[in-house]
C-alpha atoms as a PDB file:
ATOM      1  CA  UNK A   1     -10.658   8.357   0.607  1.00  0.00           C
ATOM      2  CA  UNK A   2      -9.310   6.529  -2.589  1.00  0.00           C
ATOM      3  CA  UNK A   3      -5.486   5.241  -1.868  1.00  0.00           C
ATOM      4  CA  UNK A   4      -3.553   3.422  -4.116  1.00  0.00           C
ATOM      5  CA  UNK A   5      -2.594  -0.135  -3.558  1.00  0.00           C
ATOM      6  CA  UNK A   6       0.245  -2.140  -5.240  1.00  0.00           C
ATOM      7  CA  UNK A   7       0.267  -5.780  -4.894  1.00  0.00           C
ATOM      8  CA  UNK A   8       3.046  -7.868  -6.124  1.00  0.00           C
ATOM      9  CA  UNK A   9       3.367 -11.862  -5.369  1.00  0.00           C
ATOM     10  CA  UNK A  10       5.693 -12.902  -2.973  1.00  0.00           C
ATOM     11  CA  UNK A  11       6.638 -16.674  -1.943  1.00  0.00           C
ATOM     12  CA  UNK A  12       3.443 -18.143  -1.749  1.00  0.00           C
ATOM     13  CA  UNK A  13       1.266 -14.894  -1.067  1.00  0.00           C
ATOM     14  CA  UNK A  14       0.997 -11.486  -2.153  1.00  0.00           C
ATOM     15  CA  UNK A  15       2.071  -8.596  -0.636  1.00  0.00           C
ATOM     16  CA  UNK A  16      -0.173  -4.936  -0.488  1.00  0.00           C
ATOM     17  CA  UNK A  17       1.472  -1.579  -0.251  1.00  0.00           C
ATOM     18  CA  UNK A  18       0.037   1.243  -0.231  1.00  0.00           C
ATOM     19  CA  UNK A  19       3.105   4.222  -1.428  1.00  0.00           C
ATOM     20  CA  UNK A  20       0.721   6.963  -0.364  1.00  0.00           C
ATOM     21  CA  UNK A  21       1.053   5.903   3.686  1.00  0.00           C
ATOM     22  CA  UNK A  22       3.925   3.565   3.493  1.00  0.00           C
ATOM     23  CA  UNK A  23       1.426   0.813   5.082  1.00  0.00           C
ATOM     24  CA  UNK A  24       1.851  -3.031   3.476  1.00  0.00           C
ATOM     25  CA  UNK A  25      -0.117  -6.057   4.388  1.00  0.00           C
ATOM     26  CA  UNK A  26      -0.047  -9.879   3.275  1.00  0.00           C
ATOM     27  CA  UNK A  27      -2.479 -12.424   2.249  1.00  0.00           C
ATOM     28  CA  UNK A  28      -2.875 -15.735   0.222  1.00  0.00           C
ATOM     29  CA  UNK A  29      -4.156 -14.234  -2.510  1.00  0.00           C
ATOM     30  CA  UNK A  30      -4.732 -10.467  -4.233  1.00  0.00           C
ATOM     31  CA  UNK A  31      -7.944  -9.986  -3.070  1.00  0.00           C
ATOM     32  CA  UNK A  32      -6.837 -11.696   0.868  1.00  0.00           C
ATOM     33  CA  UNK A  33      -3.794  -9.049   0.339  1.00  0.00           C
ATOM     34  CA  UNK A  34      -6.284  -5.888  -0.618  1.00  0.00           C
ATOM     35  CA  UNK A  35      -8.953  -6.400   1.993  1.00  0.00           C
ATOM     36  CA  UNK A  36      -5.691  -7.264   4.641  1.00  0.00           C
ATOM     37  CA  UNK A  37      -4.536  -3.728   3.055  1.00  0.00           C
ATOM     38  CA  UNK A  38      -7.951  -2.088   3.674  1.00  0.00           C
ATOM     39  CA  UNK A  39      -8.093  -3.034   6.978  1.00  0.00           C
ATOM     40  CA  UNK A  40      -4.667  -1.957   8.237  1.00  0.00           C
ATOM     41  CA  UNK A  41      -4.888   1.450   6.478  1.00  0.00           C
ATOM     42  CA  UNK A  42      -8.814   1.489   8.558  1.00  0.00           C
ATOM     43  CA  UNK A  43      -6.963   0.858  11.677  1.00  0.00           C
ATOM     44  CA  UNK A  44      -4.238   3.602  11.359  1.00  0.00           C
ATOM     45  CA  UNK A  45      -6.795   6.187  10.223  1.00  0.00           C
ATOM     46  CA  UNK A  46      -8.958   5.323  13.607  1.00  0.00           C
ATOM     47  CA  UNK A  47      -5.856   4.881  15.591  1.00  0.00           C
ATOM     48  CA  UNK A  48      -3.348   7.722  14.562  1.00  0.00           C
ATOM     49  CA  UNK A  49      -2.994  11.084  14.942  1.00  0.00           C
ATOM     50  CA  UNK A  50      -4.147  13.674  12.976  1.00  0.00           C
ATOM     51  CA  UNK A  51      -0.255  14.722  13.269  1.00  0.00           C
ATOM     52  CA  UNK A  52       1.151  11.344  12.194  1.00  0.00           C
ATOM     53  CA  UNK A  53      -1.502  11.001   9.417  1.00  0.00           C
ATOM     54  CA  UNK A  54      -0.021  14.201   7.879  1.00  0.00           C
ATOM     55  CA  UNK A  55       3.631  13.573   8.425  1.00  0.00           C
ATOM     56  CA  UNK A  56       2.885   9.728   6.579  1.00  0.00           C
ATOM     57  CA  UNK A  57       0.472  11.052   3.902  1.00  0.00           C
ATOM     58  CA  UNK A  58       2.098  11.998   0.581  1.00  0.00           C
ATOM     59  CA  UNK A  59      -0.500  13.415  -1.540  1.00  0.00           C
ATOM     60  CA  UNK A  60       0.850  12.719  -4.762  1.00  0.00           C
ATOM     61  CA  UNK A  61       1.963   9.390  -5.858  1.00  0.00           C
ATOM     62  CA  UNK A  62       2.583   8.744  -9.684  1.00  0.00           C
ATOM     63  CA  UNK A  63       2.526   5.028 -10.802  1.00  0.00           C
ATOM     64  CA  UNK A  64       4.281   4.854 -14.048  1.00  0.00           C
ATOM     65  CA  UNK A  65       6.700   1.771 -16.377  1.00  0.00           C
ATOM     66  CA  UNK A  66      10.398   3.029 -16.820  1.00  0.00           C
ATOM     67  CA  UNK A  67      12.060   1.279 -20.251  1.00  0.00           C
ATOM     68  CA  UNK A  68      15.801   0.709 -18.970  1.00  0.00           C
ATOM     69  CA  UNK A  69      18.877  -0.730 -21.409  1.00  0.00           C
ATOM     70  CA  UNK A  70      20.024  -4.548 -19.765  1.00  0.00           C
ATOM     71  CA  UNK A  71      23.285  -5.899 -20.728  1.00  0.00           C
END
């Protein structure tokens, strides 16, 4: 299953979110923070239920820029 992952830095680390579950992780670097992502997203596919994965799982997820006016 492909999911989509957004990363953003934070601090000293980066943090991984994935919109499509509303499941984050952490790690020291984007790659740490992806496979940290991977992983936690692994565990609540093997650990949820099929009722909670369908209740958390928005199928469609648009990524997109939005030009706003400032000052």
């Amino acid at each position: 299953m492909k999911l989509t992952a957004i990363i953003e830095r934070e601090g000293d680390g980066y943090v991984a979110l994935c919109p499509e579950l509303d499941i984050a992780s952490q790690g020291d670097s984007i790659k740490e923070a992806r496979d940290n992502l991977r992983e936690a997203l692994e565990l609540f596919f093997e650990c949820a239920p099929a009722e909670e994965i369908q209740r958390r799982l928005h199928n469609e997820v648009y990524i997109t820029q939005v030009e706003v006016a400032v000052g």
